[in-house]
PDB file of N, CA and C in Angstrom:
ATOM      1  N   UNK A   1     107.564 -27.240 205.719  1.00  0.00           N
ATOM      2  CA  UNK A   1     108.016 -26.113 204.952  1.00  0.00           C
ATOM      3  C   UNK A   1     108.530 -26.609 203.600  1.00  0.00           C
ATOM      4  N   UNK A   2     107.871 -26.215 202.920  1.00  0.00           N
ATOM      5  CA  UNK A   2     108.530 -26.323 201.230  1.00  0.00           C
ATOM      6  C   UNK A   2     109.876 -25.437 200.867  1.00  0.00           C
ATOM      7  N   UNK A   3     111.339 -26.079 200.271  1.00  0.00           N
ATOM      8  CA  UNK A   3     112.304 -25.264 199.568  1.00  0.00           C
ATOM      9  C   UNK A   3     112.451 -26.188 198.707  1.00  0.00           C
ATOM     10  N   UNK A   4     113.526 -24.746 198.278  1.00  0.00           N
ATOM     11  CA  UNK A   4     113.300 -24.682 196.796  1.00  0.00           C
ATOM     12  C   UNK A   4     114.604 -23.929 196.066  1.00  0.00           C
ATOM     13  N   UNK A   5     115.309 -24.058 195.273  1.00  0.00           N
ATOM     14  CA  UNK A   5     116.661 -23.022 195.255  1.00  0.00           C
ATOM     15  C   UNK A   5     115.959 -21.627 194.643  1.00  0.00           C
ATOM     16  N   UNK A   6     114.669 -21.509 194.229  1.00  0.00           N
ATOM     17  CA  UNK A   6     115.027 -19.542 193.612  1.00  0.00           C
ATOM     18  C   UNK A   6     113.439 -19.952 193.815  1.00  0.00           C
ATOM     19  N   UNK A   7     112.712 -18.681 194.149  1.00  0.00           N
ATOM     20  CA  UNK A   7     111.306 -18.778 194.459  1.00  0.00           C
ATOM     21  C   UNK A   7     110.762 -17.667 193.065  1.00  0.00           C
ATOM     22  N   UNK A   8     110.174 -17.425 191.958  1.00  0.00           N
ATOM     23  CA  UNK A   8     110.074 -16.705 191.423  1.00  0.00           C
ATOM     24  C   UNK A   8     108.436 -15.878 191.888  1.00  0.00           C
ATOM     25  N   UNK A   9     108.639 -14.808 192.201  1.00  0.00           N
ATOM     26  CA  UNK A   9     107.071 -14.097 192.589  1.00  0.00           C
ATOM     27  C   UNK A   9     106.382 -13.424 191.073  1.00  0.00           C
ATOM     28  N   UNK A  10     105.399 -14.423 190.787  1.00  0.00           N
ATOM     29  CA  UNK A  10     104.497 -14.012 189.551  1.00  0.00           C
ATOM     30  C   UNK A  10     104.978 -14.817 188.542  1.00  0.00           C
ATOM     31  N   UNK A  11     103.952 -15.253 188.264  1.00  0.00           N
ATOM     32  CA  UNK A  11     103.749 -16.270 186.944  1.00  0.00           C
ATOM     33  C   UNK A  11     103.688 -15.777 185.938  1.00  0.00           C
ATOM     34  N   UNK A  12     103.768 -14.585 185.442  1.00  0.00           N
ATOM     35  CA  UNK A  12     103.215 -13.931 183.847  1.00  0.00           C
ATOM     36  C   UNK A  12     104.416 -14.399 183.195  1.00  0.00           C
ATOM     37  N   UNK A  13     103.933 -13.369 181.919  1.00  0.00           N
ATOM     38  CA  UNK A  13     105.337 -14.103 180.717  1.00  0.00           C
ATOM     39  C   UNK A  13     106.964 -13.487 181.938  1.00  0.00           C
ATOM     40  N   UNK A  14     107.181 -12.221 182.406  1.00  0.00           N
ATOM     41  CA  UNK A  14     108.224 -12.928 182.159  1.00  0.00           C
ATOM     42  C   UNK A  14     108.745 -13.889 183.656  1.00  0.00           C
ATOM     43  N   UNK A  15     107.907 -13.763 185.076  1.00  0.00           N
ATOM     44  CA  UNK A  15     108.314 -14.786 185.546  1.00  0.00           C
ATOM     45  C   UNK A  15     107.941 -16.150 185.195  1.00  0.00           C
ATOM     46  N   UNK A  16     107.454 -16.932 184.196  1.00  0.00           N
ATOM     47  CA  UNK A  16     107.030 -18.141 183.845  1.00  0.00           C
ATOM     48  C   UNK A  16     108.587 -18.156 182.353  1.00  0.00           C
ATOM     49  N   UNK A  17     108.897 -17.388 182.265  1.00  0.00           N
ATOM     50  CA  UNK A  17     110.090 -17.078 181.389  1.00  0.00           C
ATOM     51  C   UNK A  17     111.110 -17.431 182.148  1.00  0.00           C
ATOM     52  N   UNK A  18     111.249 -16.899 183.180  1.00  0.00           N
ATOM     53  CA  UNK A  18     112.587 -17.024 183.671  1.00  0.00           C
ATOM     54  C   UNK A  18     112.679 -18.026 184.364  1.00  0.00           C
ATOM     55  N   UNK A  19     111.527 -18.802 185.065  1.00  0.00           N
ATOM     56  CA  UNK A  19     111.666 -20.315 185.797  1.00  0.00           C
ATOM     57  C   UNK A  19     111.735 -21.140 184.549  1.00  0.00           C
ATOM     58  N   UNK A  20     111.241 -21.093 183.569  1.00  0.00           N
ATOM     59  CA  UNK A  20     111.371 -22.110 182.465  1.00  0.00           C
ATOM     60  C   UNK A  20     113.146 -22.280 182.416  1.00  0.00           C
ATOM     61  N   UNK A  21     113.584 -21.156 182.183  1.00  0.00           N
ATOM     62  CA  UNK A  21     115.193 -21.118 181.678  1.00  0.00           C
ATOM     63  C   UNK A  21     115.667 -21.546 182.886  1.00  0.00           C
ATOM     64  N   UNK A  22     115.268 -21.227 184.094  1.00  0.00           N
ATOM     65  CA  UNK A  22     116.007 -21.987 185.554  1.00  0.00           C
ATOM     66  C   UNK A  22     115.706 -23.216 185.401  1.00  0.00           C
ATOM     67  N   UNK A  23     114.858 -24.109 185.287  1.00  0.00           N
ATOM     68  CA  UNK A  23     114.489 -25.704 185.436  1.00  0.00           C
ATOM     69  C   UNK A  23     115.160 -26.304 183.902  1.00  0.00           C
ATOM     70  N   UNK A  24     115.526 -25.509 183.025  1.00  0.00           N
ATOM     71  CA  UNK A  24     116.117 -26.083 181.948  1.00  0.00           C
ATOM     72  C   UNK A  24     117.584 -25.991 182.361  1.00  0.00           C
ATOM     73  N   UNK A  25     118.721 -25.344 183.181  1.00  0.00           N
ATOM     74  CA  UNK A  25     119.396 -25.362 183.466  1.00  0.00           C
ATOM     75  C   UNK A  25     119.565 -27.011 184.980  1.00  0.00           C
ATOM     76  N   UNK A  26     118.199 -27.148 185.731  1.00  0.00           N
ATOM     77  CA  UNK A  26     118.795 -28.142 186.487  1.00  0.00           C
ATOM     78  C   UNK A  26     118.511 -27.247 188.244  1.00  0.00           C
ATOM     79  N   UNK A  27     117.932 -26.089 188.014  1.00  0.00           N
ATOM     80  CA  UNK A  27     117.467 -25.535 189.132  1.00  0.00           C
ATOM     81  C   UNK A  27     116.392 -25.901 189.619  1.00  0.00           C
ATOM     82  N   UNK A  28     116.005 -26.069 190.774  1.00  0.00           N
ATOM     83  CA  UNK A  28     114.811 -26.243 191.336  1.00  0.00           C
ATOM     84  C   UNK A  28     114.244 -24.972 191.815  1.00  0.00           C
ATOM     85  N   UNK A  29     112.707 -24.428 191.053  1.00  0.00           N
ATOM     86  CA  UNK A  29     112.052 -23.687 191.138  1.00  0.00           C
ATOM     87  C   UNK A  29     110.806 -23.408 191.631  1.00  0.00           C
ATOM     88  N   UNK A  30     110.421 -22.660 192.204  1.00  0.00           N
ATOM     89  CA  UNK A  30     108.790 -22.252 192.609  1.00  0.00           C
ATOM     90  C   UNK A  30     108.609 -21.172 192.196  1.00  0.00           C
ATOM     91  N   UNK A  31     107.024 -21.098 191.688  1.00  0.00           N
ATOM     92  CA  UNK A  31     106.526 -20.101 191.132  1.00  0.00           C
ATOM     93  C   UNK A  31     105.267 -19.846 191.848  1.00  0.00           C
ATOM     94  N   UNK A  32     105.289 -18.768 192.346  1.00  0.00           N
ATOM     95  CA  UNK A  32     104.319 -17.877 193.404  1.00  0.00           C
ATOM     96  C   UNK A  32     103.532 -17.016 192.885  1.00  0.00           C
ATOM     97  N   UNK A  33     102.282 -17.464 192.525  1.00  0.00           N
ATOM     98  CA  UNK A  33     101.233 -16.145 191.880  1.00  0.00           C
ATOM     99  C   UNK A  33      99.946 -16.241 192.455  1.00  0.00           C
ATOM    100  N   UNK A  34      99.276 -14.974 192.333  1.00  0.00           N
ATOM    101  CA  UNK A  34      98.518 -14.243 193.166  1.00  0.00           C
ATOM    102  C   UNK A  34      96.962 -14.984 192.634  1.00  0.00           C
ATOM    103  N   UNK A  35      97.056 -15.451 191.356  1.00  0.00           N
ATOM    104  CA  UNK A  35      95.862 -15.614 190.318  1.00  0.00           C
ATOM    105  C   UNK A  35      95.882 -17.057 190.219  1.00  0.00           C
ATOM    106  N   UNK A  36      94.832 -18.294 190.041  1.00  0.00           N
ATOM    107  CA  UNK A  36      95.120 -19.029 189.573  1.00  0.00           C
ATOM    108  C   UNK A  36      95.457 -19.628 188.397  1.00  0.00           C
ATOM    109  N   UNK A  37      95.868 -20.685 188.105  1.00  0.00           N
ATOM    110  CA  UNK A  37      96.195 -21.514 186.742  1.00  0.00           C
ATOM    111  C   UNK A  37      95.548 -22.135 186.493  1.00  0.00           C
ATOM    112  N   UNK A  38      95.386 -23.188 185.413  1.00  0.00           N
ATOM    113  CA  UNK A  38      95.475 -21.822 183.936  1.00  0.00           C
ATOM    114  C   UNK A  38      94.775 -20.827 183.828  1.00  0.00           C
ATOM    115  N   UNK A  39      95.036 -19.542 183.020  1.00  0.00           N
ATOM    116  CA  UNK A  39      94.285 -18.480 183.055  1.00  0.00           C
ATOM    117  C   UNK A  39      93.926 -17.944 181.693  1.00  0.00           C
ATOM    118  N   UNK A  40      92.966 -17.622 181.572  1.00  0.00           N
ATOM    119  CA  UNK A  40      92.430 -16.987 180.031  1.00  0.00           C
ATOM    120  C   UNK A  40      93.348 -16.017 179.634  1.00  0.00           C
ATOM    121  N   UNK A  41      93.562 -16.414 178.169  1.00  0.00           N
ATOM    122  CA  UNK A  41      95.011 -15.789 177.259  1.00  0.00           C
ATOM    123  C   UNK A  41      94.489 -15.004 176.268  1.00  0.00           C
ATOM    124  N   UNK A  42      94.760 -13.642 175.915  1.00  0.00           N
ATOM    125  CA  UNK A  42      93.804 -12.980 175.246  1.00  0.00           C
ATOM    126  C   UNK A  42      94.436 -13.740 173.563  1.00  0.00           C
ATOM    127  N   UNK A  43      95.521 -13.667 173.744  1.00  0.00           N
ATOM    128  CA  UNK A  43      96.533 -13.571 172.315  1.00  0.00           C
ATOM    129  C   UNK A  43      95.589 -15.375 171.947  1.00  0.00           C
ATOM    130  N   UNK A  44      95.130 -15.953 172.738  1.00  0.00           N
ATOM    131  CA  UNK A  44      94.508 -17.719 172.291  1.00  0.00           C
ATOM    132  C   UNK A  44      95.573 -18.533 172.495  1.00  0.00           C
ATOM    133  N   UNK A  45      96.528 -17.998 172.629  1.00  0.00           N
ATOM    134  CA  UNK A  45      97.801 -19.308 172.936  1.00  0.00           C
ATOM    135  C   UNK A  45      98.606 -18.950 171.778  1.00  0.00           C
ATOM    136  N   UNK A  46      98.602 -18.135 170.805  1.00  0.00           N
ATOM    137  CA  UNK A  46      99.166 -17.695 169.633  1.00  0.00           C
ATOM    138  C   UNK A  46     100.598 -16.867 170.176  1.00  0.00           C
ATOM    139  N   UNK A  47     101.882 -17.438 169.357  1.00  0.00           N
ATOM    140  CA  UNK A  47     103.082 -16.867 169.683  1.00  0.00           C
ATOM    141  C   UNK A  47     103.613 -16.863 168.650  1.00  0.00           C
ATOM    142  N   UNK A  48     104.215 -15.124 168.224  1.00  0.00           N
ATOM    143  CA  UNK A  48     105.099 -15.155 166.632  1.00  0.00           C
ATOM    144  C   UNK A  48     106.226 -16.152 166.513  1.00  0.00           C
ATOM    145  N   UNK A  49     106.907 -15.816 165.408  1.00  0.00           N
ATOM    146  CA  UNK A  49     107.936 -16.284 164.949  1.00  0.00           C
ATOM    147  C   UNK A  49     109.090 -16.136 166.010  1.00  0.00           C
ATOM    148  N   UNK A  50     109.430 -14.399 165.902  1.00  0.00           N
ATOM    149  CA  UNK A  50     110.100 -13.628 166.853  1.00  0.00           C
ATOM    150  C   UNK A  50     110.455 -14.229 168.261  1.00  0.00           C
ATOM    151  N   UNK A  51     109.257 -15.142 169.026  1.00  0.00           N
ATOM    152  CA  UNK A  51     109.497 -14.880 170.368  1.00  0.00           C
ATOM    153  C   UNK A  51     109.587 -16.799 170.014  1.00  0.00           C
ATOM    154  N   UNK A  52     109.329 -17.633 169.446  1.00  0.00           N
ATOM    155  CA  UNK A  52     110.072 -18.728 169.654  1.00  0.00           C
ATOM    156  C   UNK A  52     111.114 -18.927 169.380  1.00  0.00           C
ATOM    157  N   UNK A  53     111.883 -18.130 168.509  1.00  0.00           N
ATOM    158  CA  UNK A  53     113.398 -17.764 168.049  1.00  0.00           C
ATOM    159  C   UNK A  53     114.025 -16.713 169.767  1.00  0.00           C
ATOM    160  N   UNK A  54     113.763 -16.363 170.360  1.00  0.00           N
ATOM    161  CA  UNK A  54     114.061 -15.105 171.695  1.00  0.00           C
ATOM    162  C   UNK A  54     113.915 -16.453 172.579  1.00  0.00           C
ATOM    163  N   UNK A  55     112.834 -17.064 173.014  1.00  0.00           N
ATOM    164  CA  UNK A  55     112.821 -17.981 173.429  1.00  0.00           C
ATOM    165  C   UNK A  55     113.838 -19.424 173.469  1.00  0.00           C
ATOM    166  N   UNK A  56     113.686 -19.670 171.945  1.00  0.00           N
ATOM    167  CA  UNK A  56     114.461 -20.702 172.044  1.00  0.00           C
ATOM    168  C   UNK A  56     113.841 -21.983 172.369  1.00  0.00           C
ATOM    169  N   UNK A  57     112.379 -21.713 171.815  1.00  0.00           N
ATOM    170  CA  UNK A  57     111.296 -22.855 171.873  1.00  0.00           C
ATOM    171  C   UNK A  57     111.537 -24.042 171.315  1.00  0.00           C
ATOM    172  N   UNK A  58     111.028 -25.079 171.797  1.00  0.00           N
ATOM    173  CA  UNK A  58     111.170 -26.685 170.973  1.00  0.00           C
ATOM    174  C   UNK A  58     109.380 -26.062 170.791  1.00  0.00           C
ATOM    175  N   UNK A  59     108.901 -26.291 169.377  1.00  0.00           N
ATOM    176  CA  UNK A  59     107.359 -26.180 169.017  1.00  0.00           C
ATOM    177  C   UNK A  59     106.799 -27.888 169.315  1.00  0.00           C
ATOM    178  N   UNK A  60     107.783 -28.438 168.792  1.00  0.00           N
ATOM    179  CA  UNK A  60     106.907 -30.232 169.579  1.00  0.00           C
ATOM    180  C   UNK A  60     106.554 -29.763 171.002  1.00  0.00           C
ATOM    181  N   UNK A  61     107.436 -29.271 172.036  1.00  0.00           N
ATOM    182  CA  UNK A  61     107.447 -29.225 173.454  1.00  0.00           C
ATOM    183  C   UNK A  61     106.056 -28.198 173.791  1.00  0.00           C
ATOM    184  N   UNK A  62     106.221 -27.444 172.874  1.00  0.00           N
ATOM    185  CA  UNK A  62     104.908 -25.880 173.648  1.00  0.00           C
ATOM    186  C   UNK A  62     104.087 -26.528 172.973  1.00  0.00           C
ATOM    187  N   UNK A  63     103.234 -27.374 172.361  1.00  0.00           N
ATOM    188  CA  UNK A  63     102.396 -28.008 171.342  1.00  0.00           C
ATOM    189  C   UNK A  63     101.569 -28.679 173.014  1.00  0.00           C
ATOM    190  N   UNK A  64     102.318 -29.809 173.504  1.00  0.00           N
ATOM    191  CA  UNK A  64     102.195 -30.821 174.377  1.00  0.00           C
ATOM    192  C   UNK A  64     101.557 -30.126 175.763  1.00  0.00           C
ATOM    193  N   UNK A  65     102.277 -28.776 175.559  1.00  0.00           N
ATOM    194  CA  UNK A  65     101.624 -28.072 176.715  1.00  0.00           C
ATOM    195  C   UNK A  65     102.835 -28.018 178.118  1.00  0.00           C
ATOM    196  N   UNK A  66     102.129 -27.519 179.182  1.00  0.00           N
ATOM    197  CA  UNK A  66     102.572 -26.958 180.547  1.00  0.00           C
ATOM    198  C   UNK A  66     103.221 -28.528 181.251  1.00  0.00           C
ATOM    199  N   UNK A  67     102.587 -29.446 180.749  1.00  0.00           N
ATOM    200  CA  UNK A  67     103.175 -31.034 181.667  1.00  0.00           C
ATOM    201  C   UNK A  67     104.568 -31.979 180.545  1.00  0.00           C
ATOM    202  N   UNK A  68     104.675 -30.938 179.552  1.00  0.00           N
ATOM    203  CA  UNK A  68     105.608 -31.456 178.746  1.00  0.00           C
ATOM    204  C   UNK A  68     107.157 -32.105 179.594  1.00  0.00           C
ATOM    205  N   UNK A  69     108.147 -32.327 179.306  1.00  0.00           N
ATOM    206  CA  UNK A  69     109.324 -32.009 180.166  1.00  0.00           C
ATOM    207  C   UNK A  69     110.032 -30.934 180.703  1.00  0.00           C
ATOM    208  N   UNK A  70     109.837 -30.153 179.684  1.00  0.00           N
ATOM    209  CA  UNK A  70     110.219 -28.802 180.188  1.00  0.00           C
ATOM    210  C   UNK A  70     109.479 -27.962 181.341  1.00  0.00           C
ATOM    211  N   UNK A  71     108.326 -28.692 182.012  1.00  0.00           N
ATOM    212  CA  UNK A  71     107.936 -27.575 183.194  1.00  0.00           C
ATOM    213  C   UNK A  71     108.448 -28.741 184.118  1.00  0.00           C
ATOM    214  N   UNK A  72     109.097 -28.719 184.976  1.00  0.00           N
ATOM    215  CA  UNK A  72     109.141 -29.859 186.070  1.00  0.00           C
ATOM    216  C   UNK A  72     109.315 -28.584 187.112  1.00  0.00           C
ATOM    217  N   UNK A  73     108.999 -27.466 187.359  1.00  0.00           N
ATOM    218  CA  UNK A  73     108.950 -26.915 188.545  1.00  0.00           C
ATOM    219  C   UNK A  73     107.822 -26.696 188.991  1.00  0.00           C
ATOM    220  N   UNK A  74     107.532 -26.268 190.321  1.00  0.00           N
ATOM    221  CA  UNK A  74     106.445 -25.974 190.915  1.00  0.00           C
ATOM    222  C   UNK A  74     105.538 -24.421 190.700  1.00  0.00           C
ATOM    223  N   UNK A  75     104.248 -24.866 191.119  1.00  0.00           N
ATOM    224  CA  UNK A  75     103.987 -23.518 190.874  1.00  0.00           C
ATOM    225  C   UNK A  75     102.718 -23.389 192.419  1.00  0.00           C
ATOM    226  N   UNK A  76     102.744 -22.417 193.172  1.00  0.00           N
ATOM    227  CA  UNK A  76     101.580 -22.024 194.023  1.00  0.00           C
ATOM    228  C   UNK A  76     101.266 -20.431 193.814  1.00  0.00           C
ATOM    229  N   UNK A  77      99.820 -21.073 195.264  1.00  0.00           N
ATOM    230  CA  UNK A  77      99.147 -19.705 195.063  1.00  0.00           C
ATOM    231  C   UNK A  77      99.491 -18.967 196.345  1.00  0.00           C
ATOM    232  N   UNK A  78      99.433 -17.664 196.001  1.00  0.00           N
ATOM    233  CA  UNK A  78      99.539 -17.073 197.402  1.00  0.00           C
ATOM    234  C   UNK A  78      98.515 -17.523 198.585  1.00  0.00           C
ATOM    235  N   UNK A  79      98.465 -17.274 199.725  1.00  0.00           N
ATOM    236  CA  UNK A  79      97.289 -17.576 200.697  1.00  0.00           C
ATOM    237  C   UNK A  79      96.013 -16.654 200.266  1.00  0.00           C
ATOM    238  N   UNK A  80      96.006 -15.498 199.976  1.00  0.00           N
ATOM    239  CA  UNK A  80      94.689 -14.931 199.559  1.00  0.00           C
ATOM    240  C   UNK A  80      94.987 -14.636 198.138  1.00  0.00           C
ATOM    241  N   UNK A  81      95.078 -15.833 197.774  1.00  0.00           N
ATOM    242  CA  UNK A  81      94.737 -16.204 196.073  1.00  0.00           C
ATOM    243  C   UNK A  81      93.029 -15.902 196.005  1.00  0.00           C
ATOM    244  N   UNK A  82      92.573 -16.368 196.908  1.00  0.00           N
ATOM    245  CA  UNK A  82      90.676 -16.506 196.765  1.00  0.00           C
ATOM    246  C   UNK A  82      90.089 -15.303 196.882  1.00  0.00           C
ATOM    247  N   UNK A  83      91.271 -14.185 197.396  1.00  0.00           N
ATOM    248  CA  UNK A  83      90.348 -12.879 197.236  1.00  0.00           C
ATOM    249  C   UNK A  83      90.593 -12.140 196.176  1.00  0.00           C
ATOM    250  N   UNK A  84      91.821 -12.829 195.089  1.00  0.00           N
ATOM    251  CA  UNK A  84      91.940 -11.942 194.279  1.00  0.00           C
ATOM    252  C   UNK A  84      90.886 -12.290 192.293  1.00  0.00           C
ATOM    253  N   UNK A  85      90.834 -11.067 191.924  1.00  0.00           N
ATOM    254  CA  UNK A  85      90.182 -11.461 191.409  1.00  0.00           C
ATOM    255  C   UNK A  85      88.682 -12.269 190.126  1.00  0.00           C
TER     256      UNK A  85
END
């Protein structure tokens, strides 16, 4: 059995939002989504001004990507991940 202190259900912006801010605090997290990773981004990976200031982004860190330091939590798929689709 896998634990974990906070299980977040769904990966979109804002549960991939709110485990980011949990594992930057020192929480241990899982992230539970229905879809796999990575997934086609309509916006191209493009983020305003606005939301790295709301955020509170390091741009070196989101540059480097998802294996930077800042993701050290987990992420799975549900069991019928394969039917969704």
């Amino acid at each position: 059995m896998t634990t974990c202190d906070v299980l977040v259900v769904g990966g979109g912006p804002a549960g991939s939002t709110c485990a980011r801010r949990l594992v930057r605090h020192g929480v241990d997290v899982a992230v539970l989504d229905k879809r796999p990773f990575p997934r086609d981004k309509v916006c191209a990976g493009w983020i305003t001004p606005a939301v790295v200031r709301a955020l509170d982004l390091d741009l070196a860190e989101y540059a480097r990507g998802p294996e930077s330091a800042g993701a050290r939590g987990r992420c799975r798929r549900s069991p019928d991940s394969a039917r969704a689709g």
